[in-house]
N, C-alpha and C. Protein backbone atom coordinates (compact mmCIF):
# COMPACT_ATOMS: atom_id res chain seq x y z
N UNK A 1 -19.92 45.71 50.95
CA UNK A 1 -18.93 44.80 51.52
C UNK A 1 -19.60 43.46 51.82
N UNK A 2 -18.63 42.44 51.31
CA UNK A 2 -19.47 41.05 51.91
C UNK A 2 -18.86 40.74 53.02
N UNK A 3 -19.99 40.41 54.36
CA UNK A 3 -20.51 40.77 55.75
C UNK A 3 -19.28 39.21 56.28
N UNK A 4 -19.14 38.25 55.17
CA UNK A 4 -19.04 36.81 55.13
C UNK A 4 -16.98 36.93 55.09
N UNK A 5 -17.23 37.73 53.77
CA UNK A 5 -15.73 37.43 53.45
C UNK A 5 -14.90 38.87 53.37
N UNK A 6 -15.01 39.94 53.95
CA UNK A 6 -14.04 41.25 54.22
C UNK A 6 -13.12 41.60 53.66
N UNK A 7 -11.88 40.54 53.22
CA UNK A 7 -11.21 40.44 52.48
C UNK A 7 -11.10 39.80 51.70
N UNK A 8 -12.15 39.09 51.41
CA UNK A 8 -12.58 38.50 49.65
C UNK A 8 -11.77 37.20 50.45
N UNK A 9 -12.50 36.02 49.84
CA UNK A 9 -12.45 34.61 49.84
C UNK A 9 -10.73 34.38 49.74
N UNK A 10 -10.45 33.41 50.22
CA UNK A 10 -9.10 32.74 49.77
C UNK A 10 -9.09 32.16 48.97
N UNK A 11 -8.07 32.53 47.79
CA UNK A 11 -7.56 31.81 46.28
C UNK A 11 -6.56 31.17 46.37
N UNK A 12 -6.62 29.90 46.05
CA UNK A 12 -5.38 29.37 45.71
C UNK A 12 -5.30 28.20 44.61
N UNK A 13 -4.28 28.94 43.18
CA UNK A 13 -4.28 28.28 42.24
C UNK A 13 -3.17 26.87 42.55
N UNK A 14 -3.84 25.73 42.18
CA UNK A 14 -2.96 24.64 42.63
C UNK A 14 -1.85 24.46 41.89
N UNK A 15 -2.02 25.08 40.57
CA UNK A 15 -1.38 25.19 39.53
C UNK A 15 0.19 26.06 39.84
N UNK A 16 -0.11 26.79 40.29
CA UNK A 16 1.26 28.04 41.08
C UNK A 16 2.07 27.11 40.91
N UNK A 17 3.31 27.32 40.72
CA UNK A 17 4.90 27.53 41.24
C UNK A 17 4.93 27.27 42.62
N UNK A 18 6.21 27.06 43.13
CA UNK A 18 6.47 27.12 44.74
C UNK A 18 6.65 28.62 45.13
N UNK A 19 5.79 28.95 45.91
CA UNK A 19 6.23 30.60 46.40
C UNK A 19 7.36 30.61 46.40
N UNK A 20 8.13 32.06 46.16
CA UNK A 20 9.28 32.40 46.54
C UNK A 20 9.87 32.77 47.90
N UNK A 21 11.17 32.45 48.38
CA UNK A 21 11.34 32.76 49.94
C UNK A 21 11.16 33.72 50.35
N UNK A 22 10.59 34.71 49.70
CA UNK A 22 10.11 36.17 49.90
C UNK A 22 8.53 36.38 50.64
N UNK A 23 8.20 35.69 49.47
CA UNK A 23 6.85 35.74 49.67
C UNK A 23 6.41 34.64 51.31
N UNK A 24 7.16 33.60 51.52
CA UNK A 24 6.89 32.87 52.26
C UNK A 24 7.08 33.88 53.49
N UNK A 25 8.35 34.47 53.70
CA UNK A 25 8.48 35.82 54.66
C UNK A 25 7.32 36.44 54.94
N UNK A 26 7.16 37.00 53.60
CA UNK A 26 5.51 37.78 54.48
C UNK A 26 4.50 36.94 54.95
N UNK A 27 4.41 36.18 54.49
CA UNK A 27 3.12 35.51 55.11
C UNK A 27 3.41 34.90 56.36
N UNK A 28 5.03 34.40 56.50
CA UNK A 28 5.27 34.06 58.16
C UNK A 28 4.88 35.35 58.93
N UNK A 29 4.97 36.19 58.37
CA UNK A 29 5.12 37.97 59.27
C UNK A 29 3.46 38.22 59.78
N UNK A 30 3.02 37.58 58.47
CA UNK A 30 1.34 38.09 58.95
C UNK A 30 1.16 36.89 60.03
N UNK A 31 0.98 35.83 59.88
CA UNK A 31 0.95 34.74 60.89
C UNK A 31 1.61 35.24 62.36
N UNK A 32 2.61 35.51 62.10
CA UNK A 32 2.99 36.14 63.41
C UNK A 32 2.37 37.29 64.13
N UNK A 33 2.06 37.89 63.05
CA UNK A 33 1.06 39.59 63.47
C UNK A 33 -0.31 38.93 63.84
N UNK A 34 -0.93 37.99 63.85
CA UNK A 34 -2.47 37.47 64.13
C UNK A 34 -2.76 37.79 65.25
N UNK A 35 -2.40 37.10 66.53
CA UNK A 35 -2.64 36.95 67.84
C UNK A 35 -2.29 38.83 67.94
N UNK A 36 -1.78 39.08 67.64
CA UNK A 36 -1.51 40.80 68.10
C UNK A 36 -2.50 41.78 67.50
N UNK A 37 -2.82 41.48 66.49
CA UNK A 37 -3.64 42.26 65.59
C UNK A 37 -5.22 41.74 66.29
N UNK A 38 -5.12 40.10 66.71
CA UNK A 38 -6.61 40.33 67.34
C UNK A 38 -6.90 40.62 68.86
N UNK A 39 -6.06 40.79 69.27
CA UNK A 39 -6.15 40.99 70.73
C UNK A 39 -6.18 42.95 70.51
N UNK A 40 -6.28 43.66 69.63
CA UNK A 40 -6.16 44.87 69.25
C UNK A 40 -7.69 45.04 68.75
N UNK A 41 -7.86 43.99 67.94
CA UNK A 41 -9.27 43.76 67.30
C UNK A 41 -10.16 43.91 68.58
N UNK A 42 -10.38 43.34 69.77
CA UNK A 42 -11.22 42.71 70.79
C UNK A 42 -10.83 44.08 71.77
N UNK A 43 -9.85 44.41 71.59
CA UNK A 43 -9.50 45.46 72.85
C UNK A 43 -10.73 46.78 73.00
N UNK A 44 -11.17 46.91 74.64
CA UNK A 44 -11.71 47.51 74.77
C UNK A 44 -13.65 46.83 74.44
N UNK A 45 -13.50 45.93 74.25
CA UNK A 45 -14.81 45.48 73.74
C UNK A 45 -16.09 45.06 75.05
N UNK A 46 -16.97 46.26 75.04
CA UNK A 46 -18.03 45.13 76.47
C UNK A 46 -18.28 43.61 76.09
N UNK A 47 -18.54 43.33 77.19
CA UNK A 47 -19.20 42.27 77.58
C UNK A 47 -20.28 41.79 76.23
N UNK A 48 -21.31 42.82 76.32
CA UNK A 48 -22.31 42.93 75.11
C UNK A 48 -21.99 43.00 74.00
N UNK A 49 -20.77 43.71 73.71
CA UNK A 49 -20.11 43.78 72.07
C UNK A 49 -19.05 42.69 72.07
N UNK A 50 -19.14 41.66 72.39
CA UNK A 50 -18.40 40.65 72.84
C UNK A 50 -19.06 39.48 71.90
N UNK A 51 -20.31 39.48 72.75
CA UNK A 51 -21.67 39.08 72.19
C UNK A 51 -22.94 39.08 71.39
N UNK A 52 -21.93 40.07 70.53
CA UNK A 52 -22.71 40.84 68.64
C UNK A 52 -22.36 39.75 67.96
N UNK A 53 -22.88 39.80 67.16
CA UNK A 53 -22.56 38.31 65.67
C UNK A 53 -22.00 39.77 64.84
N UNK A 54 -20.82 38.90 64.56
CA UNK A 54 -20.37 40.14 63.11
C UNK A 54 -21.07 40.25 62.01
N UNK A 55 -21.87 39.38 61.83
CA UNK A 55 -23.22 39.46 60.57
C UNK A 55 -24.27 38.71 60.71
N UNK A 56 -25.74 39.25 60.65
CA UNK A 56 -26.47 38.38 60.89
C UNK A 56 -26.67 36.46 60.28
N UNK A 57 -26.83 35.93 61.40
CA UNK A 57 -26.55 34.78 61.60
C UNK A 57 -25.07 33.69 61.99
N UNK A 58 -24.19 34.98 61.94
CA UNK A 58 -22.81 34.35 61.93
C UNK A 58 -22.66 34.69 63.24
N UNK A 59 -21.24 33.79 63.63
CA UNK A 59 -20.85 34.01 65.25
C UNK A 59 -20.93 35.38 65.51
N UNK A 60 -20.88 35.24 67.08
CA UNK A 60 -20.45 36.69 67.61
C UNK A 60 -18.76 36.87 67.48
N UNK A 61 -18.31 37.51 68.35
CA UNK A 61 -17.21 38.32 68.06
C UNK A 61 -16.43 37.40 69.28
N UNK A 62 -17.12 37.44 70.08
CA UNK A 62 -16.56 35.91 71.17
C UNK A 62 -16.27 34.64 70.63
N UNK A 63 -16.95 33.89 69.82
CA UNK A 63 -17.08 32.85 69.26
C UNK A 63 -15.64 33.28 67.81
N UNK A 64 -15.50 34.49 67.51
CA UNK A 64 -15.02 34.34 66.92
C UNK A 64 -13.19 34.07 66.96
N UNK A 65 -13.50 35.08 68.11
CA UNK A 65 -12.07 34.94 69.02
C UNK A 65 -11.45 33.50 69.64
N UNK A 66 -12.17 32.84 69.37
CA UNK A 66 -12.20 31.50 70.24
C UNK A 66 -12.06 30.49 69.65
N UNK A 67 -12.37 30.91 67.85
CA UNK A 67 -11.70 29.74 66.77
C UNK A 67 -11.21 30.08 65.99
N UNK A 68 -10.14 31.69 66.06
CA UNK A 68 -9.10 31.21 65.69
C UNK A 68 -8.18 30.67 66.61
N UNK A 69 -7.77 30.39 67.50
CA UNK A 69 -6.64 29.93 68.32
C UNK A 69 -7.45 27.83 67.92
N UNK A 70 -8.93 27.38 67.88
CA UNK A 70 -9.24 26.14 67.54
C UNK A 70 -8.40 26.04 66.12
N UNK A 71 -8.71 26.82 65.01
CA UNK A 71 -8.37 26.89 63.64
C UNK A 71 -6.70 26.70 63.76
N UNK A 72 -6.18 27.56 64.34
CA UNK A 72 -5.17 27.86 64.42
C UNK A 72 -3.74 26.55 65.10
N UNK A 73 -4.42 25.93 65.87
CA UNK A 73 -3.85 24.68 66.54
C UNK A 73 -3.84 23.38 65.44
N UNK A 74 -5.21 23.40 64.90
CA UNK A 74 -5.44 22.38 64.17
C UNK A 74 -4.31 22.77 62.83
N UNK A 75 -4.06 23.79 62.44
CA UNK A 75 -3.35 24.00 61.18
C UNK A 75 -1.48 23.87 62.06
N UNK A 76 -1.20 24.54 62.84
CA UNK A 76 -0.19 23.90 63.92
C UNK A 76 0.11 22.29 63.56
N UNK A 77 -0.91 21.68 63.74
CA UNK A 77 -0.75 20.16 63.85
C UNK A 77 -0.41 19.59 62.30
N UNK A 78 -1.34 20.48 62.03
CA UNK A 78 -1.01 19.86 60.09
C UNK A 78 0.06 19.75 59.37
N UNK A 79 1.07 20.85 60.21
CA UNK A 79 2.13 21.29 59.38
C UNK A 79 2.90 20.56 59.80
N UNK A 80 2.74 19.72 61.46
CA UNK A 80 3.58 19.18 62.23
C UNK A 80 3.24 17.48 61.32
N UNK A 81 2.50 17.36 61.51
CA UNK A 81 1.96 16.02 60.52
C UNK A 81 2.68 15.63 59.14
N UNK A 82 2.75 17.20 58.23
CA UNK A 82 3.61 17.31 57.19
C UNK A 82 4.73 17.11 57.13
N UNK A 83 5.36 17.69 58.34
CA UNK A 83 6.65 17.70 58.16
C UNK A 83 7.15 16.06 58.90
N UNK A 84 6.61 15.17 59.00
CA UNK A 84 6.92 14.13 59.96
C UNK A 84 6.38 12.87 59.59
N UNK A 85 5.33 12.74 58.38
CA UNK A 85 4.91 11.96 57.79
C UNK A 85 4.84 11.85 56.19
N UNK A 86 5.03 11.03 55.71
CA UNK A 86 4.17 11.33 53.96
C UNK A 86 3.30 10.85 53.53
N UNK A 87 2.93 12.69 53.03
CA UNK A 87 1.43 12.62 52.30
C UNK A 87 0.60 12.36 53.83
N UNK A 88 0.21 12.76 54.99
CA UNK A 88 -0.58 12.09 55.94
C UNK A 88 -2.16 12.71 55.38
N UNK A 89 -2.88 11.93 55.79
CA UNK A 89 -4.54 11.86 55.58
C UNK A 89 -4.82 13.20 56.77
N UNK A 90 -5.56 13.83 56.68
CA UNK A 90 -5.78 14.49 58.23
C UNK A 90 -6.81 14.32 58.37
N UNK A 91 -7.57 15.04 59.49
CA UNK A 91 -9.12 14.59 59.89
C UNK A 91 -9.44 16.42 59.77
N UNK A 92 -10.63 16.75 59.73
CA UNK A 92 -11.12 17.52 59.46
C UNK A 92 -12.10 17.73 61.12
N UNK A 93 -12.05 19.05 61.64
CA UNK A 93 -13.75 19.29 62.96
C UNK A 93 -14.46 19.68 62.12
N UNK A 94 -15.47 19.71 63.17
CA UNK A 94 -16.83 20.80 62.80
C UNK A 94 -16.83 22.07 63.21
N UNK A 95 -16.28 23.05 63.25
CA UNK A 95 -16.01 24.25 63.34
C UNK A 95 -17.25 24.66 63.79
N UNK A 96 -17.88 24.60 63.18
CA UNK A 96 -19.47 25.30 63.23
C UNK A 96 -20.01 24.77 64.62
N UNK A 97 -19.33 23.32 65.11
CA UNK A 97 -20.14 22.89 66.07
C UNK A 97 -19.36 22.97 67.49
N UNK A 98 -18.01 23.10 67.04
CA UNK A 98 -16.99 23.45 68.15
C UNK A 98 -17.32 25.10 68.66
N UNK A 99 -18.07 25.93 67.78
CA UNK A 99 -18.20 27.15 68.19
C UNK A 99 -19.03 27.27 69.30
N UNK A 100 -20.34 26.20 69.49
CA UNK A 100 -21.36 25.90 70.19
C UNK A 100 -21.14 25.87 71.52
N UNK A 101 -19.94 24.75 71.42
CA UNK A 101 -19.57 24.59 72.94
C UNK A 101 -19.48 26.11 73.73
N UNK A 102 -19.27 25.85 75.14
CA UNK A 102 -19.26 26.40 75.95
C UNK A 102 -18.22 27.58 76.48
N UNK A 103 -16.90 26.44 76.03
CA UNK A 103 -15.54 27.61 75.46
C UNK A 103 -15.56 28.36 74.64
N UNK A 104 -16.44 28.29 74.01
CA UNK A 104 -16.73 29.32 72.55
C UNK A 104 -17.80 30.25 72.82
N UNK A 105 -18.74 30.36 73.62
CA UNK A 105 -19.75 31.22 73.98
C UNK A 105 -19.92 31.80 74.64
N UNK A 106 -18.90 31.01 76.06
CA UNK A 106 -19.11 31.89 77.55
C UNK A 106 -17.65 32.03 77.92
N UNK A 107 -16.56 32.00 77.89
CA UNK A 107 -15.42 32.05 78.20
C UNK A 107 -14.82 33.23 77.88
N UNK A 108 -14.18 33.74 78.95
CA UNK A 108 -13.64 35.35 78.35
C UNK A 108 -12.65 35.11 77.08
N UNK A 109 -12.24 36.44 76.09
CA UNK A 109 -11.98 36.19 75.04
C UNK A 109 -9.81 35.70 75.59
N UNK A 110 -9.70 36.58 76.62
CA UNK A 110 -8.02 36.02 77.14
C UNK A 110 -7.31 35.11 76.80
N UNK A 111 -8.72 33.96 77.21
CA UNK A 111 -7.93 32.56 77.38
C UNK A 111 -7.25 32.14 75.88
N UNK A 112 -8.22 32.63 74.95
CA UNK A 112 -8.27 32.38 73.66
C UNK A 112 -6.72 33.38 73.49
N UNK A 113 -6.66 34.23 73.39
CA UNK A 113 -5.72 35.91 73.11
C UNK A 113 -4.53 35.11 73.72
N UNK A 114 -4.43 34.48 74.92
CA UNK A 114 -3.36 33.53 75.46
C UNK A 114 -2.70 32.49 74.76
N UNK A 115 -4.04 32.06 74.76
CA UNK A 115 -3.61 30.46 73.53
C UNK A 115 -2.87 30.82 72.16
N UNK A 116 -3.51 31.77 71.66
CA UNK A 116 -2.98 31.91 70.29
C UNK A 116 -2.04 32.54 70.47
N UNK A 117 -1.61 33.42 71.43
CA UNK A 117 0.21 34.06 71.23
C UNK A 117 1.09 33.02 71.64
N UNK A 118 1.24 32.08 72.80
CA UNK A 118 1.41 31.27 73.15
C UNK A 118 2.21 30.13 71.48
N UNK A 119 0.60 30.15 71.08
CA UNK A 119 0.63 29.13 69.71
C UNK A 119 1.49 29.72 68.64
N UNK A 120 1.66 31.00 68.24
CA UNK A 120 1.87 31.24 67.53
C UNK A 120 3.51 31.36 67.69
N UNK A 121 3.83 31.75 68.83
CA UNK A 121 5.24 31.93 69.09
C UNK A 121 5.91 30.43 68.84
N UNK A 122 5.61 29.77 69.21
CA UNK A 122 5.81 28.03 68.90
C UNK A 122 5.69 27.96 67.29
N UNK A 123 4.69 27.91 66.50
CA UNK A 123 4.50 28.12 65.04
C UNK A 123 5.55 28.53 64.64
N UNK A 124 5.75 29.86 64.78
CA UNK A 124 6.72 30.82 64.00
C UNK A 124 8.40 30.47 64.14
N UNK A 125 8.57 29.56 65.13
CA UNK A 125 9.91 29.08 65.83
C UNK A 125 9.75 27.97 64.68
N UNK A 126 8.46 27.21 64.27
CA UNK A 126 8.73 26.05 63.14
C UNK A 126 8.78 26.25 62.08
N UNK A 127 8.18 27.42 61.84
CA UNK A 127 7.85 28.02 59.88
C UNK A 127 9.43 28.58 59.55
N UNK A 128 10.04 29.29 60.68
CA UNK A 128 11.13 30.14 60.22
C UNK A 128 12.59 29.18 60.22
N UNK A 129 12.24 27.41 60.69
CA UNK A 129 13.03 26.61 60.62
C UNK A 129 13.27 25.93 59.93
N UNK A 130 12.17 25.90 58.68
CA UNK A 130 11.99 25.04 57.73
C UNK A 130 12.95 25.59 56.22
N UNK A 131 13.29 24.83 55.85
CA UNK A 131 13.70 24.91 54.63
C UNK A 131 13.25 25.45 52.80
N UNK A 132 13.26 25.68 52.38
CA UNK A 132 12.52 26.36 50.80
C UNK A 132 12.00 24.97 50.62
N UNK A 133 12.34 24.08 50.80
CA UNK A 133 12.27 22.53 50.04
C UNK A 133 10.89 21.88 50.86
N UNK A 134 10.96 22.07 52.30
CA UNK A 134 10.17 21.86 53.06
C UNK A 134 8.69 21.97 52.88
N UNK A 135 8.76 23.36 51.89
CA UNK A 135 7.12 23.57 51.87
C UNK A 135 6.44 23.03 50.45
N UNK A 136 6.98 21.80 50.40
CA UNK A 136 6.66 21.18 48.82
C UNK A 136 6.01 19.77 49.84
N UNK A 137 6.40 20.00 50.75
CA UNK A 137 5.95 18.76 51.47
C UNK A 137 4.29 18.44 51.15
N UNK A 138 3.28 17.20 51.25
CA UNK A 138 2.10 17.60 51.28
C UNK A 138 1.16 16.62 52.51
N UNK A 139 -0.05 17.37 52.08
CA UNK A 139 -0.96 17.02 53.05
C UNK A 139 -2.21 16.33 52.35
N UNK A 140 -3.08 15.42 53.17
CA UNK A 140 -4.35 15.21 51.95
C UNK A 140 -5.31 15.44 52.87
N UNK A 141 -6.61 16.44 52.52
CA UNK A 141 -7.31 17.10 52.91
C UNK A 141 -8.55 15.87 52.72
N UNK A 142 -9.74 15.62 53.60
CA UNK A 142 -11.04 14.76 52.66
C UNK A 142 -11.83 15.51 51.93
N UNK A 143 -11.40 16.89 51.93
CA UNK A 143 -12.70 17.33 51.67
C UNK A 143 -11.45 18.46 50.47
N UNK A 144 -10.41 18.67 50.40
CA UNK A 144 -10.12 19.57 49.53
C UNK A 144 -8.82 18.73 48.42
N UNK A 145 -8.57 17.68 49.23
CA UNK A 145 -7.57 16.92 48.10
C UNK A 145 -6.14 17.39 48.71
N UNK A 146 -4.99 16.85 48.10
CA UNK A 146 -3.83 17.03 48.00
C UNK A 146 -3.51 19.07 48.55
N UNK A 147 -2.76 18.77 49.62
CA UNK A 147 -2.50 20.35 49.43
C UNK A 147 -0.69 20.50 49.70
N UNK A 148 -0.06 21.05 49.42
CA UNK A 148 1.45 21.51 50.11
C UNK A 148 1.57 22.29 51.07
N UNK A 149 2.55 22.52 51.89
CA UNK A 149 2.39 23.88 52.90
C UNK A 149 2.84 25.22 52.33
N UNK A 150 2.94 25.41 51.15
CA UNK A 150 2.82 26.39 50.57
C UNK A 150 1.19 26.90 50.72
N UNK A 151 0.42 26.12 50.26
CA UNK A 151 -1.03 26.10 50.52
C UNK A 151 -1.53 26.69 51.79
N UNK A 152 -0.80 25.80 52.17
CA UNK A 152 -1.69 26.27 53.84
C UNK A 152 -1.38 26.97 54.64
N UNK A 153 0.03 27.92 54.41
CA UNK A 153 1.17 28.53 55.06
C UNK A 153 0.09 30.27 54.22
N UNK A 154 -0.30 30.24 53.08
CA UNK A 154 -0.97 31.38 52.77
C UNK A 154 -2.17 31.32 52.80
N UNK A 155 -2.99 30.47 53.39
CA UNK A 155 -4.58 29.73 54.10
C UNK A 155 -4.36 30.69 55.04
N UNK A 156 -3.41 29.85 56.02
CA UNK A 156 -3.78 30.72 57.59
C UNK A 156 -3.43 31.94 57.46
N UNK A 157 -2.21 32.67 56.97
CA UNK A 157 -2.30 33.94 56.74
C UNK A 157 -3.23 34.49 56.27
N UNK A 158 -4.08 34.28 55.56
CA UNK A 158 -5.47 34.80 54.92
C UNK A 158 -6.66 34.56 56.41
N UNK A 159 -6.14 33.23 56.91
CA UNK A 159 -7.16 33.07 58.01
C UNK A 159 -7.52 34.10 58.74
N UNK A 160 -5.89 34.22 59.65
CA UNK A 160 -6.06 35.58 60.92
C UNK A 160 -6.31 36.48 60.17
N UNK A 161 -6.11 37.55 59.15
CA UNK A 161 -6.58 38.42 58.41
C UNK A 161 -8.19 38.72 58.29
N UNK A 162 -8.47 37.38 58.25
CA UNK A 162 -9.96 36.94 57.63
C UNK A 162 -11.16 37.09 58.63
N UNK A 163 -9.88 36.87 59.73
CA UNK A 163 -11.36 36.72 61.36
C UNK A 163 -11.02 38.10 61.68
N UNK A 164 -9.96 38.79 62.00
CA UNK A 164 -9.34 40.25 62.33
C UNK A 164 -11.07 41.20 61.63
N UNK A 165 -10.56 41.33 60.27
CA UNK A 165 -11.48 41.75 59.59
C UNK A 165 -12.57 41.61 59.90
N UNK A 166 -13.27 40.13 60.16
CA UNK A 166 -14.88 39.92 60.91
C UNK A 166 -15.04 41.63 61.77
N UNK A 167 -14.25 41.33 62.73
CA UNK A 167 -14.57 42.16 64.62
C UNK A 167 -14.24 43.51 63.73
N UNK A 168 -13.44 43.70 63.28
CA UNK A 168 -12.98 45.43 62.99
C UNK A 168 -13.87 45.76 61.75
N UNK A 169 -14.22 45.28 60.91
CA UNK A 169 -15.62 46.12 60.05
C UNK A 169 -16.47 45.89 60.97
N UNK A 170 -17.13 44.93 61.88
CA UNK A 170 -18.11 45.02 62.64
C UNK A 170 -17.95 46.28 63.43
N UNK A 171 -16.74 46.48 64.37
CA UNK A 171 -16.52 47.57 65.16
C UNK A 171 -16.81 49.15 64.34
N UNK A 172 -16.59 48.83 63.32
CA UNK A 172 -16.66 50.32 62.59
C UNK A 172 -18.06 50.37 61.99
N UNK A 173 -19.01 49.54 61.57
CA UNK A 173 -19.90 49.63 61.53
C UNK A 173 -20.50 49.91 62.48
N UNK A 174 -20.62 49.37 63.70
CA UNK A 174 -21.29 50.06 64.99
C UNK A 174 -20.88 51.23 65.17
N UNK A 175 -19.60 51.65 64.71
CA UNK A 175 -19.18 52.68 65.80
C UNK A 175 -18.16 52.68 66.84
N UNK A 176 -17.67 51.52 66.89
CA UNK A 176 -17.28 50.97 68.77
C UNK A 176 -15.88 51.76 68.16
N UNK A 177 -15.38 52.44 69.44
CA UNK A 177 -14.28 52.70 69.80
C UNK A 177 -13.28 51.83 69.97
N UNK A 178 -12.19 51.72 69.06
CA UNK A 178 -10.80 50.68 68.97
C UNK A 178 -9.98 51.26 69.43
């Protein structure tokens, strides 16, 4: 298993079609299942298994909890950007360096488990308002180019999936009781 990517890297051919309103369904469904599925992920976790890196050199399991709800806001904003501007430029963090901080290392995982249900319930009130037409809208990335929210609507669904996966092969590799 790669320690990095659990459920294998995110693909997305730029080339695709517009998803179908089907497909957009599930992926609102998984987006919505995130914050629940990781607060399930983390449940029961010490203090110390809090503070495991899910693979050597990568965050711990704290740090990890703590950017998706960062990840998760910033893609919030993107879509809000999309839908309200054209074509907007966005800005890109440092993920890697936002993990550093202090909210990311020492802060119980709650605040985070808060934020993101919180976030997501708001999200899901905007994804399930939007139109088929809506998600042709686009965005320009600096670092990935032109994207639609078709794009990024099956990004973050792959996201929460993606961090879920981190803590729960870690948990089963140790052992830890879920």
């Amino acid at each position: 298993m790669d320690l990095s990517y659990p459920i294998g890297r995110f693909v997305w051919d730029r080339d695709k079609p517009a998803l179908r309103h089907e497909e957009r369904e599930h992926l609102i469904e998984q987006i919505a299942a995130a914050p629940t599925r990781l607060r399930e992920a983390v449940s029961g976790l010490t203090p110390e298994q809090l503070d495991t890196p899910y693979r050597p050199e990568g965050w711990t399991v704290r740090q990890v909890a703590h950017h998706v709800p960062d990840s998760h806001i910033n893609a919030y904003v993107r879509f809000k950007w999309s839908l309200t501007e054209t074509d907007p430029a966005i800005k890109v963090y440092e993920e890697s360096e936002w993990a550093k901080l202090e909210d990311a290392t020492a802060a119980p995982v709650e605040i985070s488990l808060e934020l993101l249900e919180a976030l997501h319930r708001r999200w899901i009130v905007l994804l399930r308002s939007l139109e088929d037409r809506d998600f042709a809208r686009t965005l320009r990335h600096p670092e990935s180019g032109s994207m639609n929210l078709d794009h990024l609507l099956a990004m973050y669904a792959w996201h929460g999936r993606h961090h879920v996966a981190h803590i729960t092969s870690l948990s089963d590799r140790m052992g830890w009781t879920r």
